[in-house]
Protein backbone atom coordinates (compact mmCIF):
# COMPACT_ATOMS: atom_id res chain seq x y z
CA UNK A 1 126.36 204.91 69.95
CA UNK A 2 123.64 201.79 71.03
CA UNK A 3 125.12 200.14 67.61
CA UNK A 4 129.06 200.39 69.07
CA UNK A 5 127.42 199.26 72.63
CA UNK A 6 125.99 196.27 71.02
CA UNK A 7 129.09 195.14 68.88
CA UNK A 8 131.45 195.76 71.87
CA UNK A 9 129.00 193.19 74.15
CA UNK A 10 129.23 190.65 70.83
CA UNK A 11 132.65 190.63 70.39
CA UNK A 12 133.42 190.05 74.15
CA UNK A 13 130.78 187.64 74.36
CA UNK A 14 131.89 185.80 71.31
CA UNK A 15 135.18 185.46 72.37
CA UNK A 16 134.14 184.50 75.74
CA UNK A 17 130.92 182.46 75.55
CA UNK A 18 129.54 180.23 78.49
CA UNK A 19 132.00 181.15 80.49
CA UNK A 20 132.44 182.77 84.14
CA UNK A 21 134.78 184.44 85.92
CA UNK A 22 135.42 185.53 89.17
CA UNK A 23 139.13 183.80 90.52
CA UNK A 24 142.41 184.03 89.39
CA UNK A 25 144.41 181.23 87.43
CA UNK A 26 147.59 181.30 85.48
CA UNK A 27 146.99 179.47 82.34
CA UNK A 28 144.25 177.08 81.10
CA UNK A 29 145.59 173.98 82.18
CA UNK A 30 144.95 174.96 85.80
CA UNK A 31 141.15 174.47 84.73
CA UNK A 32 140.32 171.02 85.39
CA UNK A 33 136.92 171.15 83.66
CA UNK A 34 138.20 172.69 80.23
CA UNK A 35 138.12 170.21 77.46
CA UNK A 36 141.68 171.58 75.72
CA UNK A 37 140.03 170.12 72.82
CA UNK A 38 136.75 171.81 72.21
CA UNK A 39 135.85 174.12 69.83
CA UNK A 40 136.28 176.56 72.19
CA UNK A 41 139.96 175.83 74.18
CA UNK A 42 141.66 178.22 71.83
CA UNK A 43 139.51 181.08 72.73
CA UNK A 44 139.51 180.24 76.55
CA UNK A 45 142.93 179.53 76.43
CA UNK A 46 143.23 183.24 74.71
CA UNK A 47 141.06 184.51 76.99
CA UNK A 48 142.50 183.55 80.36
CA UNK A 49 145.97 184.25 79.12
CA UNK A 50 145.01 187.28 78.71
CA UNK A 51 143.14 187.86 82.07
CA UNK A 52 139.82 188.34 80.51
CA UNK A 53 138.61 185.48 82.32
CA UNK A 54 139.69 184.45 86.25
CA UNK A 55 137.20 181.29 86.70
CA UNK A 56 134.74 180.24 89.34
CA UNK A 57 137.45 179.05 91.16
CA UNK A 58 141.89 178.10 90.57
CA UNK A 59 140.61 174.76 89.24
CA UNK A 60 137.14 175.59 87.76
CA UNK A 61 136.24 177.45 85.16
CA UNK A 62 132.81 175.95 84.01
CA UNK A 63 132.74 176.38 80.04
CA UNK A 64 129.43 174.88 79.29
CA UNK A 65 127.97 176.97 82.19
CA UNK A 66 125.15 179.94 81.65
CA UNK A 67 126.95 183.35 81.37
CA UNK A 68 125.52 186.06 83.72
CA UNK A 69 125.09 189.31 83.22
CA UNK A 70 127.38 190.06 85.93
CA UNK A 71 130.43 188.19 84.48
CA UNK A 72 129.47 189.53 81.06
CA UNK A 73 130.06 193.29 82.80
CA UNK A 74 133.53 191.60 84.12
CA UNK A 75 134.59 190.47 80.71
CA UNK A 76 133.56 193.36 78.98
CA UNK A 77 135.33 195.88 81.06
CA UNK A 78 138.41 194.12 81.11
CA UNK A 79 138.66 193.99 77.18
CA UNK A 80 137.93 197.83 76.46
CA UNK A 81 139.16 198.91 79.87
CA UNK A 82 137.42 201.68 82.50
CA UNK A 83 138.69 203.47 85.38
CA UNK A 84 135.50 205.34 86.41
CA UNK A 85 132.71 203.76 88.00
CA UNK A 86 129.39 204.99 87.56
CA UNK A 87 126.70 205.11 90.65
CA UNK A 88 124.63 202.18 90.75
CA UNK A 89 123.43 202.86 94.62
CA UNK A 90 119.63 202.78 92.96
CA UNK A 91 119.99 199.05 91.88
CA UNK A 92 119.11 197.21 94.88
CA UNK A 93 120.49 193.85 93.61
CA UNK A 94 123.85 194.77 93.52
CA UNK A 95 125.06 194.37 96.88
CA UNK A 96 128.48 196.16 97.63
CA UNK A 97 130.07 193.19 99.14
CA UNK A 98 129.35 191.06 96.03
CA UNK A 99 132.68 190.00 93.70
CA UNK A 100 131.12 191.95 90.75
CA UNK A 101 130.13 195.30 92.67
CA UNK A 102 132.91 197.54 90.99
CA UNK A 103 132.87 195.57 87.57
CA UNK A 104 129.01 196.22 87.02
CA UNK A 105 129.84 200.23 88.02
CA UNK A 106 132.83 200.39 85.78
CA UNK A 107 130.05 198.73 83.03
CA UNK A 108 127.14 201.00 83.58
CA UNK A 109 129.82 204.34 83.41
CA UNK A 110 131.30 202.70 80.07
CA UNK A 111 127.60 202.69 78.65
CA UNK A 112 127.09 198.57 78.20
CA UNK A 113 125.38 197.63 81.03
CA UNK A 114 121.95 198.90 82.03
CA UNK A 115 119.82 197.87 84.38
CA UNK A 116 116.56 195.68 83.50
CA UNK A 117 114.26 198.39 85.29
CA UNK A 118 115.24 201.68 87.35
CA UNK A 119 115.88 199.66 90.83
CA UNK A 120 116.91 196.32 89.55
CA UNK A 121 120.26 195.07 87.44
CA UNK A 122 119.83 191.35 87.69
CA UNK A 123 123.30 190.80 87.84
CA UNK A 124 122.67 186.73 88.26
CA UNK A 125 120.52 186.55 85.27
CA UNK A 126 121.57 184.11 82.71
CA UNK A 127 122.45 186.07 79.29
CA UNK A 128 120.43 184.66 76.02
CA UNK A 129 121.52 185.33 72.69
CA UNK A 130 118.12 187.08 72.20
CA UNK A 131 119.46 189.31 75.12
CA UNK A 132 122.57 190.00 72.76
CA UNK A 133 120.92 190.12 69.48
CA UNK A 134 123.06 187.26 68.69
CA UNK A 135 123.04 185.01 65.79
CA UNK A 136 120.08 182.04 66.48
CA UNK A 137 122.53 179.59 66.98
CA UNK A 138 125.64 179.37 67.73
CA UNK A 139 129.16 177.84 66.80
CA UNK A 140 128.34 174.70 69.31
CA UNK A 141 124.30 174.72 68.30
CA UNK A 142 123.37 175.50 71.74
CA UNK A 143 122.05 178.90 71.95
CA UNK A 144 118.48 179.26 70.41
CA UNK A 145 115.93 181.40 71.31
C-alpha cells in the first residue's frame, strides 16, 4: 500500500513539477510566465488542459517556483480523484478558510498526505525530492538533495 502511495505522489509530481495551483485559467497561453518552450510546456500545457493545475493567479502560474505540500495534495487529488474528505480538525495549520482546506482532507482520506507530526501538516512547506524519494536530480538539474 505505502509503495502505490509513493508512485501515485511521483507520477503526479513528475508530471507536474515546480508548479502551483490555486486559480482557474483556460489554456496555457493565459500564463504569462510559462516559457511555451521549456522542457516542461508540454507537460504544463497537459496539465492545465486538463485542470490538474489552476495557477497562482489567471495570468501566473510560476513554473520555476517551489511546490508545496499543499498544492502537491491539490494535484494529486485531482489526478486519481476523491469525494470523501478525511478529518484533519487535529492539524492546527490548516486553517478552514485557506484555498487548500478541502484538497488536503480529500488527500489525507485518499492515504497520500500525512501530516509531519500529530498536530501539524505544514501545508506551506516546500516539497524536496528527498521528501518524494525522487531521483537526485532531475530532468532540468535542479532538484538535489
Amino acid at each position: 500500500m505505502k509503495t502505490k502511495r509513493i508512485l501515485a505522489l511521483f507520477l503526479a509530481v513528475v508530471t507536474c513539477l515546480s508548479l502551483a495551483v490555486s486559480a482557474s485559467a483556460a489554456s496555457i497561453s493565459d500564463f504569462k510566465d510559462v516559457d511555451t518552450k521549456a522542457w516542461y510546456a508540454e507537460a504544463v500545457s497537459a496539465a492545465v488542459d486538463n485542470g490538474l493545475l489552476y495557477g497562482k493567479s489567471r495570468t501566473q502560474l510560476d513554473p520555476n517556483g517551489l511546490l508545496t505540500r499543499a498544492e502537491m495534495a491539490a494535484i494529486t487529488i485531482r489526478s486519481f480523484g476523491c469525494y470523501k474528505a478525511a478529518d484533519i480538525s487535529a492539524y492546527k495549520d490548516v486553517a478552514k478558510s485557506k484555498w487548500y482546506y478541502k484538497d488536503v482532507a480529500l488527500a489525507v482520506q485518499m492515504g497520500t498526505y500525512n501530516g509531519v507530526s500529530s498536530t501539524s501538516m505544514q501545508p506551506d512547506r516546500a516539497i524536496t525530492c528527498p521528501s518524494l524519494r525522487m531521483p537526485r536530480k532531475c530532468p532540468d538539474g535542479r532538484c538535489r538533495t
